[in-house]
PDBML (XML) file of the C-alpha atoms, coordinates in Angstrom:
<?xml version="1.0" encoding="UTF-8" ?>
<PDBx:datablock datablockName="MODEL"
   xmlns:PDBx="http://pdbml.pdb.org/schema/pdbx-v50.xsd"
   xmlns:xsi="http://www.w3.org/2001/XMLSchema-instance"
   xsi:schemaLocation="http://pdbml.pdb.org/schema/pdbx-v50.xsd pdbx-v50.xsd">
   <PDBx:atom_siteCategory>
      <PDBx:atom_site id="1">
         <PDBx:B_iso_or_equiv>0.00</PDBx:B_iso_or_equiv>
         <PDBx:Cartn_x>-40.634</PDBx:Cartn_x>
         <PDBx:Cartn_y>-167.474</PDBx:Cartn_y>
         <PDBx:Cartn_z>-11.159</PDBx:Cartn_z>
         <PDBx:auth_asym_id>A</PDBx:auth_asym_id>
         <PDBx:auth_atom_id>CA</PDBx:auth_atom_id>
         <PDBx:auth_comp_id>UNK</PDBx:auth_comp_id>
         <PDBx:auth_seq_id>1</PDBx:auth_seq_id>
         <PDBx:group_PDB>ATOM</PDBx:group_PDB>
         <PDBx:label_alt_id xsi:nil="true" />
         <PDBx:label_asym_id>A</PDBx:label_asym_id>
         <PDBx:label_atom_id>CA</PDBx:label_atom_id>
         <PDBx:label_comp_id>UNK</PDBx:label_comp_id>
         <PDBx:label_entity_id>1</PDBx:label_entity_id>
         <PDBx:label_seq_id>1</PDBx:label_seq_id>
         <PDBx:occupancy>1.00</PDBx:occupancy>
         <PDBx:pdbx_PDB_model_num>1</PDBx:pdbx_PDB_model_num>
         <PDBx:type_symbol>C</PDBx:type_symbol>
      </PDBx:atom_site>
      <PDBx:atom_site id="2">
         <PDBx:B_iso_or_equiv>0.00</PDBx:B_iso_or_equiv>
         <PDBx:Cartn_x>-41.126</PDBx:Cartn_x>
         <PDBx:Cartn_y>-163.957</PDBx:Cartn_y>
         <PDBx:Cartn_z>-9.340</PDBx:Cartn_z>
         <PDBx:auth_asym_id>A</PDBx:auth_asym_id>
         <PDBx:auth_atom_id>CA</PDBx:auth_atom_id>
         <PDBx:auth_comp_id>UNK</PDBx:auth_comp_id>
         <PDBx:auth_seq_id>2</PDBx:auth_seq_id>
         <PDBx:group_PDB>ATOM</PDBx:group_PDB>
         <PDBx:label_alt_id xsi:nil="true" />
         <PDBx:label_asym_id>A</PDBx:label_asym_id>
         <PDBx:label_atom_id>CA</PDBx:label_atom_id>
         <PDBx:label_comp_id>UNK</PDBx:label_comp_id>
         <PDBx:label_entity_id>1</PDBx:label_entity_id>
         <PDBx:label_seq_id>2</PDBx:label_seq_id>
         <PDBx:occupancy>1.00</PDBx:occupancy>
         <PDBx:pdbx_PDB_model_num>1</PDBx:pdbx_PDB_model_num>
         <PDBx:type_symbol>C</PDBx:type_symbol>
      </PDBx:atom_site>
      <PDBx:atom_site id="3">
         <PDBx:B_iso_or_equiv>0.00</PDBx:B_iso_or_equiv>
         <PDBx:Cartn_x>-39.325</PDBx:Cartn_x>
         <PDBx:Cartn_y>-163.574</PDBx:Cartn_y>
         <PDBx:Cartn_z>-6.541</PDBx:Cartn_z>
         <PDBx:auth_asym_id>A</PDBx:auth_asym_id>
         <PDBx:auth_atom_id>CA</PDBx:auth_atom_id>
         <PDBx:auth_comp_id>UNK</PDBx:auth_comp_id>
         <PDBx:auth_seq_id>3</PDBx:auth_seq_id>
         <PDBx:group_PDB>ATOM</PDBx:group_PDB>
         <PDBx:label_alt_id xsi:nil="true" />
         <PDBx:label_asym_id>A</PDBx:label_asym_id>
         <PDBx:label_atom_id>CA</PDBx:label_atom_id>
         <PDBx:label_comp_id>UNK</PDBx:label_comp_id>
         <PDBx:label_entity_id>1</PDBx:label_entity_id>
         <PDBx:label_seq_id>3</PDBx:label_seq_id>
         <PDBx:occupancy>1.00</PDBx:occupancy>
         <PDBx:pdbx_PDB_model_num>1</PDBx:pdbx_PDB_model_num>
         <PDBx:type_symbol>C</PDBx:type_symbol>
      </PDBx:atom_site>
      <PDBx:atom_site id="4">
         <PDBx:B_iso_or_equiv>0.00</PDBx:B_iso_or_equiv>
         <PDBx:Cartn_x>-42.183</PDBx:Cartn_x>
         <PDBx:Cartn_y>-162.959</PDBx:Cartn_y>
         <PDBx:Cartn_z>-4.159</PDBx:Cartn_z>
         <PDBx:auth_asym_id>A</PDBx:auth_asym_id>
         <PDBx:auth_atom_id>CA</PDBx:auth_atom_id>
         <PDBx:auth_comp_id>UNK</PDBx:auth_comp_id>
         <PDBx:auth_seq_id>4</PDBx:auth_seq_id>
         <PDBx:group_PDB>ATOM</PDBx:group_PDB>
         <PDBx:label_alt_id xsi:nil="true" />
         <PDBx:label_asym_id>A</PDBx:label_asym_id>
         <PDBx:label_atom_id>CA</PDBx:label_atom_id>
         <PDBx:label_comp_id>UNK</PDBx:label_comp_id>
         <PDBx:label_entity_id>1</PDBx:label_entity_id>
         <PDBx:label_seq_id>4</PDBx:label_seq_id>
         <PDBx:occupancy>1.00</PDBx:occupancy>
         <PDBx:pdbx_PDB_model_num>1</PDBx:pdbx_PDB_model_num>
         <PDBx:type_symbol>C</PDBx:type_symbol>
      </PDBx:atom_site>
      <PDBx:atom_site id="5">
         <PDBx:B_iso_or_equiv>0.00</PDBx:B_iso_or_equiv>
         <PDBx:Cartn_x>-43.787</PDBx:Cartn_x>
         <PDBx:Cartn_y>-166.122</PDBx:Cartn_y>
         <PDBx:Cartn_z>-5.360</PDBx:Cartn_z>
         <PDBx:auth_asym_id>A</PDBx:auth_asym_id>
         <PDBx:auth_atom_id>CA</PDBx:auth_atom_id>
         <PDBx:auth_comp_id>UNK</PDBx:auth_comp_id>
         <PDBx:auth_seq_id>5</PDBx:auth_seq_id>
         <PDBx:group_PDB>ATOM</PDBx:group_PDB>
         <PDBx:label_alt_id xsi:nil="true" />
         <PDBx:label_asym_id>A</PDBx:label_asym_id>
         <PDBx:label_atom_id>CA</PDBx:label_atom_id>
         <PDBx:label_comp_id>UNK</PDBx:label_comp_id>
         <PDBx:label_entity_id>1</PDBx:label_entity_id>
         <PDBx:label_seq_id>5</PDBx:label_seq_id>
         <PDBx:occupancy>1.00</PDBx:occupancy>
         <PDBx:pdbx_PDB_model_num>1</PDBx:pdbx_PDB_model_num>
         <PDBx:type_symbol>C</PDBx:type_symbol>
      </PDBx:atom_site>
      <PDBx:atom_site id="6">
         <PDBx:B_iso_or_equiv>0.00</PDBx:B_iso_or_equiv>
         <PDBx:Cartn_x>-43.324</PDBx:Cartn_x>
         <PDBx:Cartn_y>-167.767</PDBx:Cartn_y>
         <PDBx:Cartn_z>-1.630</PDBx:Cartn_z>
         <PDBx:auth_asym_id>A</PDBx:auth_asym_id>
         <PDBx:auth_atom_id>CA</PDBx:auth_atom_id>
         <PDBx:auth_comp_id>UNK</PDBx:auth_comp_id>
         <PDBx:auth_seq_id>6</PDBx:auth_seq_id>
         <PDBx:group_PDB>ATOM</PDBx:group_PDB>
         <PDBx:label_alt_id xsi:nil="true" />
         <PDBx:label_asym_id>A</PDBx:label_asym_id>
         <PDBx:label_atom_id>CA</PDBx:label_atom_id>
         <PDBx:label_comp_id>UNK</PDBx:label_comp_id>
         <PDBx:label_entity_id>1</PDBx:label_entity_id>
         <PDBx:label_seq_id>6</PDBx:label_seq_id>
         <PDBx:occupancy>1.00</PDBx:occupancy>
         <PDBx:pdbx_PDB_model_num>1</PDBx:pdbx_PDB_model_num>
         <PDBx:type_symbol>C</PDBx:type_symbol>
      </PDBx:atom_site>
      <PDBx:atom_site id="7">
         <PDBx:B_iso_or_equiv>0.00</PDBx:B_iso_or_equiv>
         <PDBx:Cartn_x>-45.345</PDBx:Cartn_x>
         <PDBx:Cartn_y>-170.536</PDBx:Cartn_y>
         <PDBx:Cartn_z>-2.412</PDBx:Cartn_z>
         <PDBx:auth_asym_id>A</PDBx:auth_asym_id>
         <PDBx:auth_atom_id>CA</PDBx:auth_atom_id>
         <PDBx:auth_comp_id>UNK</PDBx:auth_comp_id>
         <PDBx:auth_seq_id>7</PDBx:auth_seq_id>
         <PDBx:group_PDB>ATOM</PDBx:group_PDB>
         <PDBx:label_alt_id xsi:nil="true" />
         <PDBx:label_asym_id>A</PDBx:label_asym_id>
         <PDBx:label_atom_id>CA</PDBx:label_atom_id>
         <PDBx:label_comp_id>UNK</PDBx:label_comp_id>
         <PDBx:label_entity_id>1</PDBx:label_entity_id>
         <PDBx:label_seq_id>7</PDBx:label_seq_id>
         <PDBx:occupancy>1.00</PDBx:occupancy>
         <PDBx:pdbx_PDB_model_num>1</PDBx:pdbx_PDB_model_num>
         <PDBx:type_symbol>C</PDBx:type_symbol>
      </PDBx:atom_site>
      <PDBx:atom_site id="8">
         <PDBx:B_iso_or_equiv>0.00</PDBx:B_iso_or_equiv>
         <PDBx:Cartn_x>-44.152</PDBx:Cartn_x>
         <PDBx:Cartn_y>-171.648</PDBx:Cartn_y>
         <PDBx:Cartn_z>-5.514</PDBx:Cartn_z>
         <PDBx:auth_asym_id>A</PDBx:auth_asym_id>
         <PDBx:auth_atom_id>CA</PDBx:auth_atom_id>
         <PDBx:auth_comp_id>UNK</PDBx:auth_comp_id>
         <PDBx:auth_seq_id>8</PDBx:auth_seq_id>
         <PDBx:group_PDB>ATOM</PDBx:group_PDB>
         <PDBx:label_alt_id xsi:nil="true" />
         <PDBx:label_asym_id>A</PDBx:label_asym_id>
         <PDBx:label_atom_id>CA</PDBx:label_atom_id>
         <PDBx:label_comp_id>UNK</PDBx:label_comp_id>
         <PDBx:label_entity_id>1</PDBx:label_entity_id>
         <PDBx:label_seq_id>8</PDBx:label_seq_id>
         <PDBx:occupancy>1.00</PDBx:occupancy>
         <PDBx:pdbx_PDB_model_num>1</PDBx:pdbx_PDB_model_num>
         <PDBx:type_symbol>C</PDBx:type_symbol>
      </PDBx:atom_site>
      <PDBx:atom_site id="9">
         <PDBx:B_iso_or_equiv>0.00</PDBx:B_iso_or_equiv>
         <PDBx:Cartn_x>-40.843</PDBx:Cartn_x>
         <PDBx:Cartn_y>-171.493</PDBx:Cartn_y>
         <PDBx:Cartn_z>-3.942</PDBx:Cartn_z>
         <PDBx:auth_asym_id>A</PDBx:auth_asym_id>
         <PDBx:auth_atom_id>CA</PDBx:auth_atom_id>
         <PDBx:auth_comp_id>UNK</PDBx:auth_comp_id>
         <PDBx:auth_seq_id>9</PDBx:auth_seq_id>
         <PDBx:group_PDB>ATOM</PDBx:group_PDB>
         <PDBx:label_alt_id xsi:nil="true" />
         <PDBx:label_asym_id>A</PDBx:label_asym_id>
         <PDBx:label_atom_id>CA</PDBx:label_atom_id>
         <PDBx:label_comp_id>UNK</PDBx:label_comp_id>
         <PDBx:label_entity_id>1</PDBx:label_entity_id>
         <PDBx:label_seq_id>9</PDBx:label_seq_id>
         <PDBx:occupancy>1.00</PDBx:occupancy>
         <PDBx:pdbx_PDB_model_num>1</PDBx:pdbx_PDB_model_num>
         <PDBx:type_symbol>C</PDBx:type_symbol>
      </PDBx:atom_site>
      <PDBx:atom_site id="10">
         <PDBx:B_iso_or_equiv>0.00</PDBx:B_iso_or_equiv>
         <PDBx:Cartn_x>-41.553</PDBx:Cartn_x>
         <PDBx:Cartn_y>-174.251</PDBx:Cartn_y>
         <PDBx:Cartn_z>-1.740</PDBx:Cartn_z>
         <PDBx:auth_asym_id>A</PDBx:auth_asym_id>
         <PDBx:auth_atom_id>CA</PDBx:auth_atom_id>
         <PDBx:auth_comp_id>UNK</PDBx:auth_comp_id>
         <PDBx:auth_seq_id>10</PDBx:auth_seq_id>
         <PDBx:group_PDB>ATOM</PDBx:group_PDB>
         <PDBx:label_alt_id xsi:nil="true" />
         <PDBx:label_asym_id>A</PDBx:label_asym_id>
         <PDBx:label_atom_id>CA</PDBx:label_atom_id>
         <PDBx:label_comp_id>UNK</PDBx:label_comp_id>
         <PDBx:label_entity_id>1</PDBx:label_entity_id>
         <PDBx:label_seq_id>10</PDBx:label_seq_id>
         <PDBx:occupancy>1.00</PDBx:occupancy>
         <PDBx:pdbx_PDB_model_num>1</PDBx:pdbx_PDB_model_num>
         <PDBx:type_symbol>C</PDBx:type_symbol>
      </PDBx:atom_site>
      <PDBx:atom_site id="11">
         <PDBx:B_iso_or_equiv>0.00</PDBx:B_iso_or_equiv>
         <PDBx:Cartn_x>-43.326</PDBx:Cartn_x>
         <PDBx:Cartn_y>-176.118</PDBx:Cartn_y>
         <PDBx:Cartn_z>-4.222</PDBx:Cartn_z>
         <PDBx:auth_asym_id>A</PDBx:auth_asym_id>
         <PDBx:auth_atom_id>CA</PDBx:auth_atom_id>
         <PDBx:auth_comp_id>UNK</PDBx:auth_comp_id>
         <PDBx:auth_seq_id>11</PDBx:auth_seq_id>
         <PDBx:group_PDB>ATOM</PDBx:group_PDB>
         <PDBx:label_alt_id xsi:nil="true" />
         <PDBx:label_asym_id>A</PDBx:label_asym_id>
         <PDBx:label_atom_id>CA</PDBx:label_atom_id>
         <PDBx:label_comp_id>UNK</PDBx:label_comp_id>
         <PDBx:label_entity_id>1</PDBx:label_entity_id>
         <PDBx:label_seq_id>11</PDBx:label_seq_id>
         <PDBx:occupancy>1.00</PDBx:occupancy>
         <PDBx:pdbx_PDB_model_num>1</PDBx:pdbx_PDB_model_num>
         <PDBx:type_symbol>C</PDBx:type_symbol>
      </PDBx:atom_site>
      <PDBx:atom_site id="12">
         <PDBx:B_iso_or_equiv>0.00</PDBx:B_iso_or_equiv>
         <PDBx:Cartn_x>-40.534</PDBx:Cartn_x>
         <PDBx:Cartn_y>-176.447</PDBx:Cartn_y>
         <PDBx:Cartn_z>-6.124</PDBx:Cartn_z>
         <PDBx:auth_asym_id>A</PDBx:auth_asym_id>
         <PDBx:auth_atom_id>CA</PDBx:auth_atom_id>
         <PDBx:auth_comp_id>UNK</PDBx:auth_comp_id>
         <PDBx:auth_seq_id>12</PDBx:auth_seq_id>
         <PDBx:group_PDB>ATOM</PDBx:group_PDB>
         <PDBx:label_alt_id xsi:nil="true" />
         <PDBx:label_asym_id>A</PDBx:label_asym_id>
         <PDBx:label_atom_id>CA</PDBx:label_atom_id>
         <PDBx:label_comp_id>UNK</PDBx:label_comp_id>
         <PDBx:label_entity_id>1</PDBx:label_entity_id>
         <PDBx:label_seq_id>12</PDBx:label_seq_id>
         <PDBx:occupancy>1.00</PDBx:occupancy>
         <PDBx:pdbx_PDB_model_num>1</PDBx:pdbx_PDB_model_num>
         <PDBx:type_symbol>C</PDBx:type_symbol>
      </PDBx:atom_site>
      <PDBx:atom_site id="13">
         <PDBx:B_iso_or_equiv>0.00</PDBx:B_iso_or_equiv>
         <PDBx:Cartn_x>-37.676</PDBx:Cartn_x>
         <PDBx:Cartn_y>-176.577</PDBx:Cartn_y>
         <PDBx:Cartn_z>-3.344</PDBx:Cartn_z>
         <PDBx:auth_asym_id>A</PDBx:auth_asym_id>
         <PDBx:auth_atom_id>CA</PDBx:auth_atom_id>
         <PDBx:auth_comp_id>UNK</PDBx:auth_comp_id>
         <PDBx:auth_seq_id>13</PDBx:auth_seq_id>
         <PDBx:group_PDB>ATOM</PDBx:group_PDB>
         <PDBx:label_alt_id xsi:nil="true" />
         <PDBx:label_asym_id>A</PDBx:label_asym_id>
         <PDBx:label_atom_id>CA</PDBx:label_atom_id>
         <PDBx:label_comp_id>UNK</PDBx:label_comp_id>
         <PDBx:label_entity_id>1</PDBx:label_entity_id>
         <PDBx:label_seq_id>13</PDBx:label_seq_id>
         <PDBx:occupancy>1.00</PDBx:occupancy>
         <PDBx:pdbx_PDB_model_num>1</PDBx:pdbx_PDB_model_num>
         <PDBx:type_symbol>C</PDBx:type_symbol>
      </PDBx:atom_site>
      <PDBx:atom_site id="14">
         <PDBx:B_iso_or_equiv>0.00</PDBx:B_iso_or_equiv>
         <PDBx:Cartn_x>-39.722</PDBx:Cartn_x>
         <PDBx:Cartn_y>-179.456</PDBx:Cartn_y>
         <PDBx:Cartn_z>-1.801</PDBx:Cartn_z>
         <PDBx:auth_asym_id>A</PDBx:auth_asym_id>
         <PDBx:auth_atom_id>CA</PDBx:auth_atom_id>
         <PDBx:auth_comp_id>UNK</PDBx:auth_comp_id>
         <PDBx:auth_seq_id>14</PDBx:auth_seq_id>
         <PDBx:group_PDB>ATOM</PDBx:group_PDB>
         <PDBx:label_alt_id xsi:nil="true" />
         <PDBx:label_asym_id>A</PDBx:label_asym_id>
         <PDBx:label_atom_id>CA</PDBx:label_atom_id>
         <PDBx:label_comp_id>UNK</PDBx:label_comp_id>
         <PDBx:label_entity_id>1</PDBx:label_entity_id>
         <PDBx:label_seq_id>14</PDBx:label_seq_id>
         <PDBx:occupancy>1.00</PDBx:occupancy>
         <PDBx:pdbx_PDB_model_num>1</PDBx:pdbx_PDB_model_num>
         <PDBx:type_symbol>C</PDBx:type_symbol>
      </PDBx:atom_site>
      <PDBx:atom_site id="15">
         <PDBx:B_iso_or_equiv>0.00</PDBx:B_iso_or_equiv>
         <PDBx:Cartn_x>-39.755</PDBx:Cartn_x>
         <PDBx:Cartn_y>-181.419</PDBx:Cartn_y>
         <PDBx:Cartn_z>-5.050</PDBx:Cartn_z>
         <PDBx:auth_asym_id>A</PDBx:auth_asym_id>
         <PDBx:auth_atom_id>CA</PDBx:auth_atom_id>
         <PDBx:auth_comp_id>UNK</PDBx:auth_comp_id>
         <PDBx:auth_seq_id>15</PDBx:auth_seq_id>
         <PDBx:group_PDB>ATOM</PDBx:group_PDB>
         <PDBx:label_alt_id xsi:nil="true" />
         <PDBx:label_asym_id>A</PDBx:label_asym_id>
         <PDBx:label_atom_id>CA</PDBx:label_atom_id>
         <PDBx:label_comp_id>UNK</PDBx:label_comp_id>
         <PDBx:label_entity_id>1</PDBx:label_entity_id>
         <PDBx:label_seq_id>15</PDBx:label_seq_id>
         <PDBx:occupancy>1.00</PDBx:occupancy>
         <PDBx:pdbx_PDB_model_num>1</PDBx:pdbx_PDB_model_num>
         <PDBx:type_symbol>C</PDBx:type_symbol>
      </PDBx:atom_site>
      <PDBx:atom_site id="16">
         <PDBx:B_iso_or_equiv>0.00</PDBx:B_iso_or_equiv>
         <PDBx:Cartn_x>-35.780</PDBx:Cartn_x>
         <PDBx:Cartn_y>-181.021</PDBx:Cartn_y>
         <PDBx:Cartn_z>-5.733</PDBx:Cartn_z>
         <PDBx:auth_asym_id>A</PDBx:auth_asym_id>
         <PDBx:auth_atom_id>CA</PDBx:auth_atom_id>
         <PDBx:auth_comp_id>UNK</PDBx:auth_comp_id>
         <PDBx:auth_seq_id>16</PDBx:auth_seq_id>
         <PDBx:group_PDB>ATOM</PDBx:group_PDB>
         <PDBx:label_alt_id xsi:nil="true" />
         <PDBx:label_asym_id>A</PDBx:label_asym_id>
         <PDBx:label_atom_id>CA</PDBx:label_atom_id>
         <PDBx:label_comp_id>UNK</PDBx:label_comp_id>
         <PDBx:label_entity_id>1</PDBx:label_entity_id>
         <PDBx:label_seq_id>16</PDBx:label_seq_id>
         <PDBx:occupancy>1.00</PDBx:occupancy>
         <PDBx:pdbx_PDB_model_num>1</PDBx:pdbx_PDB_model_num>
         <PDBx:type_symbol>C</PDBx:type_symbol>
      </PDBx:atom_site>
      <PDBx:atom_site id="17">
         <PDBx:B_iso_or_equiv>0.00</PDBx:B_iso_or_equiv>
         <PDBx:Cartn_x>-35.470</PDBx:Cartn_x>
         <PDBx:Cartn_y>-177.978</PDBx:Cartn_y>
         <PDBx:Cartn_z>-7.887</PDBx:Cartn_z>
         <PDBx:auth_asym_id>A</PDBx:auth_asym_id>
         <PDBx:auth_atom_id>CA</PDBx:auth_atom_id>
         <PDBx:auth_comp_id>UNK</PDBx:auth_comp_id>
         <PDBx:auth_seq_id>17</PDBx:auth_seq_id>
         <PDBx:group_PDB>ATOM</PDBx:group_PDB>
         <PDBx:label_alt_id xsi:nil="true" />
         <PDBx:label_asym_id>A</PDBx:label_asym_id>
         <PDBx:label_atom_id>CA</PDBx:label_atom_id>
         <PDBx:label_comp_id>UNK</PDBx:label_comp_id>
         <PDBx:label_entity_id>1</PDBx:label_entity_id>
         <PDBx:label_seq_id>17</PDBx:label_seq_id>
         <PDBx:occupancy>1.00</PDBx:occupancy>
         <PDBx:pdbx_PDB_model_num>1</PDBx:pdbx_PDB_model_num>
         <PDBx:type_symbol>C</PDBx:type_symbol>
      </PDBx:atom_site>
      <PDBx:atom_site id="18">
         <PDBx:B_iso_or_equiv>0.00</PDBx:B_iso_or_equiv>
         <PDBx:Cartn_x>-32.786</PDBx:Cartn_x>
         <PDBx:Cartn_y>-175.617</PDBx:Cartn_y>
         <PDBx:Cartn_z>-6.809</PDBx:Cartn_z>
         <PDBx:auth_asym_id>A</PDBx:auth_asym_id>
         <PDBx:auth_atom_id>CA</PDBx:auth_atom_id>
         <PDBx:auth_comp_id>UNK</PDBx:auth_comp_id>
         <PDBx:auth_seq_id>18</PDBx:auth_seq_id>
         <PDBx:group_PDB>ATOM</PDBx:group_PDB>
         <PDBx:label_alt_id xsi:nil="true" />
         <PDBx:label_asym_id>A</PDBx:label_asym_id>
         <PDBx:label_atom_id>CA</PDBx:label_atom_id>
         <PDBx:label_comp_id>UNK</PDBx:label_comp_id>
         <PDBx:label_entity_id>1</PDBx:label_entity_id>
         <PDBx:label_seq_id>18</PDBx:label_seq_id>
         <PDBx:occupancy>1.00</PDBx:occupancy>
         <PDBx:pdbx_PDB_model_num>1</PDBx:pdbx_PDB_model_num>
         <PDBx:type_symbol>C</PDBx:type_symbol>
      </PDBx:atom_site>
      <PDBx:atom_site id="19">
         <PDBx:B_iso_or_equiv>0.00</PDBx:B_iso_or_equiv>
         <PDBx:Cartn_x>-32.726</PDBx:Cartn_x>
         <PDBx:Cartn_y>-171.605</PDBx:Cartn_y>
         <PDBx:Cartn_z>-6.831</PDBx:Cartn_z>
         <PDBx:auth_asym_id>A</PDBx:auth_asym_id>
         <PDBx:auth_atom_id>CA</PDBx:auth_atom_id>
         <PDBx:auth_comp_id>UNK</PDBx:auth_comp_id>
         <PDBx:auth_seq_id>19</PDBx:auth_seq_id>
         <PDBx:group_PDB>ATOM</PDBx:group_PDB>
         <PDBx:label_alt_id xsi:nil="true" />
         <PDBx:label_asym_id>A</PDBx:label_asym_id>
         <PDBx:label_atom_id>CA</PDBx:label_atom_id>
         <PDBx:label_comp_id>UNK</PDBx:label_comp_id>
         <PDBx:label_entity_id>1</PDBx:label_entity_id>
         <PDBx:label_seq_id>19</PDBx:label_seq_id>
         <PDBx:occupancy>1.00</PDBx:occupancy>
         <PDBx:pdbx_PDB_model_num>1</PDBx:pdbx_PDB_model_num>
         <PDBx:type_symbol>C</PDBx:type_symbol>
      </PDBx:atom_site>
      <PDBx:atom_site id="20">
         <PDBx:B_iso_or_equiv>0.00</PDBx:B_iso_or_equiv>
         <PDBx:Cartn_x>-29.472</PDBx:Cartn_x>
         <PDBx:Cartn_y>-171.015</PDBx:Cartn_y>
         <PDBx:Cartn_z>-9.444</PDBx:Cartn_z>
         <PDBx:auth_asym_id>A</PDBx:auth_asym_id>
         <PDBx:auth_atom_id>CA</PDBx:auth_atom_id>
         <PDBx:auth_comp_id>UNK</PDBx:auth_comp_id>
         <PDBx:auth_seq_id>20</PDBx:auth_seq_id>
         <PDBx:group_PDB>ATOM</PDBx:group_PDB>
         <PDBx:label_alt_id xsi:nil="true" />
         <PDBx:label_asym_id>A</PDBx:label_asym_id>
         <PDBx:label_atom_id>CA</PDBx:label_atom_id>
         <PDBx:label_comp_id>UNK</PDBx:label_comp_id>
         <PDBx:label_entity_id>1</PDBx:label_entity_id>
         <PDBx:label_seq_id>20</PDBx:label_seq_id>
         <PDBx:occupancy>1.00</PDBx:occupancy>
         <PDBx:pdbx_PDB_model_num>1</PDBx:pdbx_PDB_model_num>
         <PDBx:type_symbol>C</PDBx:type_symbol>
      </PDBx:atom_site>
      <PDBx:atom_site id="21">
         <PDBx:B_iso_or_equiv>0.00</PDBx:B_iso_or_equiv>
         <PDBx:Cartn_x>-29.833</PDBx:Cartn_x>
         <PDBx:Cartn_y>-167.701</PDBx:Cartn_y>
         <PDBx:Cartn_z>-10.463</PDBx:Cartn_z>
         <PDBx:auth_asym_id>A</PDBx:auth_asym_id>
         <PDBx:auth_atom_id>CA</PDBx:auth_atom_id>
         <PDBx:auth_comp_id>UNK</PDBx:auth_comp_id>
         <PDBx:auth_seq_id>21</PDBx:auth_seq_id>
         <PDBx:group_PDB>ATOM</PDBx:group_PDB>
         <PDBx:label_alt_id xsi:nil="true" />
         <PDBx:label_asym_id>A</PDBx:label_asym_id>
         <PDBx:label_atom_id>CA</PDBx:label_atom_id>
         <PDBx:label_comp_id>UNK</PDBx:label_comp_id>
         <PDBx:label_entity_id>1</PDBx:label_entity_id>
         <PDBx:label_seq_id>21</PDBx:label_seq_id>
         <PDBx:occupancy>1.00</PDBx:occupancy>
         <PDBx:pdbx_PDB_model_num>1</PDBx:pdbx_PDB_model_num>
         <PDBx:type_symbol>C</PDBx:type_symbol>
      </PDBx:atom_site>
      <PDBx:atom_site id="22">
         <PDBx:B_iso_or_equiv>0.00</PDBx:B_iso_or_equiv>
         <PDBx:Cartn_x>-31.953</PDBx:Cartn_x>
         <PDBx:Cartn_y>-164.223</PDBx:Cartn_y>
         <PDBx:Cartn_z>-10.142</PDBx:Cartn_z>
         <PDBx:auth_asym_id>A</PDBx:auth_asym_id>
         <PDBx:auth_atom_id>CA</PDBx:auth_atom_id>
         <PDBx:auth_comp_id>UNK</PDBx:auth_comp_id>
         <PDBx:auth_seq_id>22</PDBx:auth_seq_id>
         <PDBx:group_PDB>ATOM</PDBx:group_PDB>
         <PDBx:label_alt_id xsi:nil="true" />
         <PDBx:label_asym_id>A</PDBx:label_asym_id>
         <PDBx:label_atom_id>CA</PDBx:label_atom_id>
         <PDBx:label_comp_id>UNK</PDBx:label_comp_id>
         <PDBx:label_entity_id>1</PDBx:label_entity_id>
         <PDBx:label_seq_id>22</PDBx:label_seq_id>
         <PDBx:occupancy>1.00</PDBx:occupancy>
         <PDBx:pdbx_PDB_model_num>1</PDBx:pdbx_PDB_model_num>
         <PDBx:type_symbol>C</PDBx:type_symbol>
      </PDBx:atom_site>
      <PDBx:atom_site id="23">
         <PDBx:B_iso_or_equiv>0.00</PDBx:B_iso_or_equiv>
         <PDBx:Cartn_x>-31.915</PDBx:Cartn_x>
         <PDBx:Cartn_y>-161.256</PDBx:Cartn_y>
         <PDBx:Cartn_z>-12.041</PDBx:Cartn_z>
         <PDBx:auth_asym_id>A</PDBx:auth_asym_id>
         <PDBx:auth_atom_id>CA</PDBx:auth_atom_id>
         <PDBx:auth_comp_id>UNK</PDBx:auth_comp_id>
         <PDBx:auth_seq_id>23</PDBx:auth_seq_id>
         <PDBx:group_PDB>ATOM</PDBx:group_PDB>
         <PDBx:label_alt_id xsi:nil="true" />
         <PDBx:label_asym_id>A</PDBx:label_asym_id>
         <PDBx:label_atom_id>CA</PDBx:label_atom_id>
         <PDBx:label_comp_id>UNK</PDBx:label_comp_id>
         <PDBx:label_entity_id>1</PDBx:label_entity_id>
         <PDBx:label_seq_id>23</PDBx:label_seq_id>
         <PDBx:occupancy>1.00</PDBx:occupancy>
         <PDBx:pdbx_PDB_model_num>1</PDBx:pdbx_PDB_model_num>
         <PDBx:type_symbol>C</PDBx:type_symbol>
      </PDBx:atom_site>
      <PDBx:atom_site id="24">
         <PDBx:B_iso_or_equiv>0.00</PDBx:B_iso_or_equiv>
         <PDBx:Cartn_x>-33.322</PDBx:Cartn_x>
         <PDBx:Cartn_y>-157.972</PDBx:Cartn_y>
         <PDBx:Cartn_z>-12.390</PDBx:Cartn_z>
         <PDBx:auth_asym_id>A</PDBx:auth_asym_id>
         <PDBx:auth_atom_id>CA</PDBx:auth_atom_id>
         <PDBx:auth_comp_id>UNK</PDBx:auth_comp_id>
         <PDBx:auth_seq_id>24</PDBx:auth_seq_id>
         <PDBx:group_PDB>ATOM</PDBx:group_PDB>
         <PDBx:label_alt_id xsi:nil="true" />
         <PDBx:label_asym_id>A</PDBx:label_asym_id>
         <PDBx:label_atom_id>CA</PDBx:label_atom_id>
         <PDBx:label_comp_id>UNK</PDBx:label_comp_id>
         <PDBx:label_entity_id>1</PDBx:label_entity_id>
         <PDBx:label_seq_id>24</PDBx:label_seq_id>
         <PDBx:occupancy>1.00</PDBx:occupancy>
         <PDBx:pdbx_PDB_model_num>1</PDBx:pdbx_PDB_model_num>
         <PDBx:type_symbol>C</PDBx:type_symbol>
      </PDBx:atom_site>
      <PDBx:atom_site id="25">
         <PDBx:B_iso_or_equiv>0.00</PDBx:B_iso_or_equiv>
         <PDBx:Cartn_x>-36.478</PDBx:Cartn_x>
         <PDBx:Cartn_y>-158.193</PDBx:Cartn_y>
         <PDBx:Cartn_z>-14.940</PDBx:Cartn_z>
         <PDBx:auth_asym_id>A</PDBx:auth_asym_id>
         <PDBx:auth_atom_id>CA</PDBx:auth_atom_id>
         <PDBx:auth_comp_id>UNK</PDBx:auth_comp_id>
         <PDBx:auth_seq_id>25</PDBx:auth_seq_id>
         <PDBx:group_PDB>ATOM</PDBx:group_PDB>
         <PDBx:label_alt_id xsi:nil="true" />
         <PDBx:label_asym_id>A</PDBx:label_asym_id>
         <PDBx:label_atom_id>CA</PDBx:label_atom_id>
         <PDBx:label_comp_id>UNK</PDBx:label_comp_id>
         <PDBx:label_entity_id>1</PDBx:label_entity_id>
         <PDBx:label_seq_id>25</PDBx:label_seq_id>
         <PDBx:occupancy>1.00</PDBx:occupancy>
         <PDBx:pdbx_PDB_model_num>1</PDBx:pdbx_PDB_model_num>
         <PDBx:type_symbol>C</PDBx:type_symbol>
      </PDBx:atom_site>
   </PDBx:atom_siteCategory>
</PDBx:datablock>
């Protein structure tokens, strides 16, 4: 996901999924 996606951050954080990498598109 982008990384100014905010929201969908959350979303996903809140149902267990862990941030394990970004990169440079």
């Amino acid at each position: 996901t982008p990384f100014k996606s905010y929201r969908n951050h959350h979303v996903y954080e809140k149902m267990g999924y862990v941030k394990v990498e970004e990169y440079r598109q």
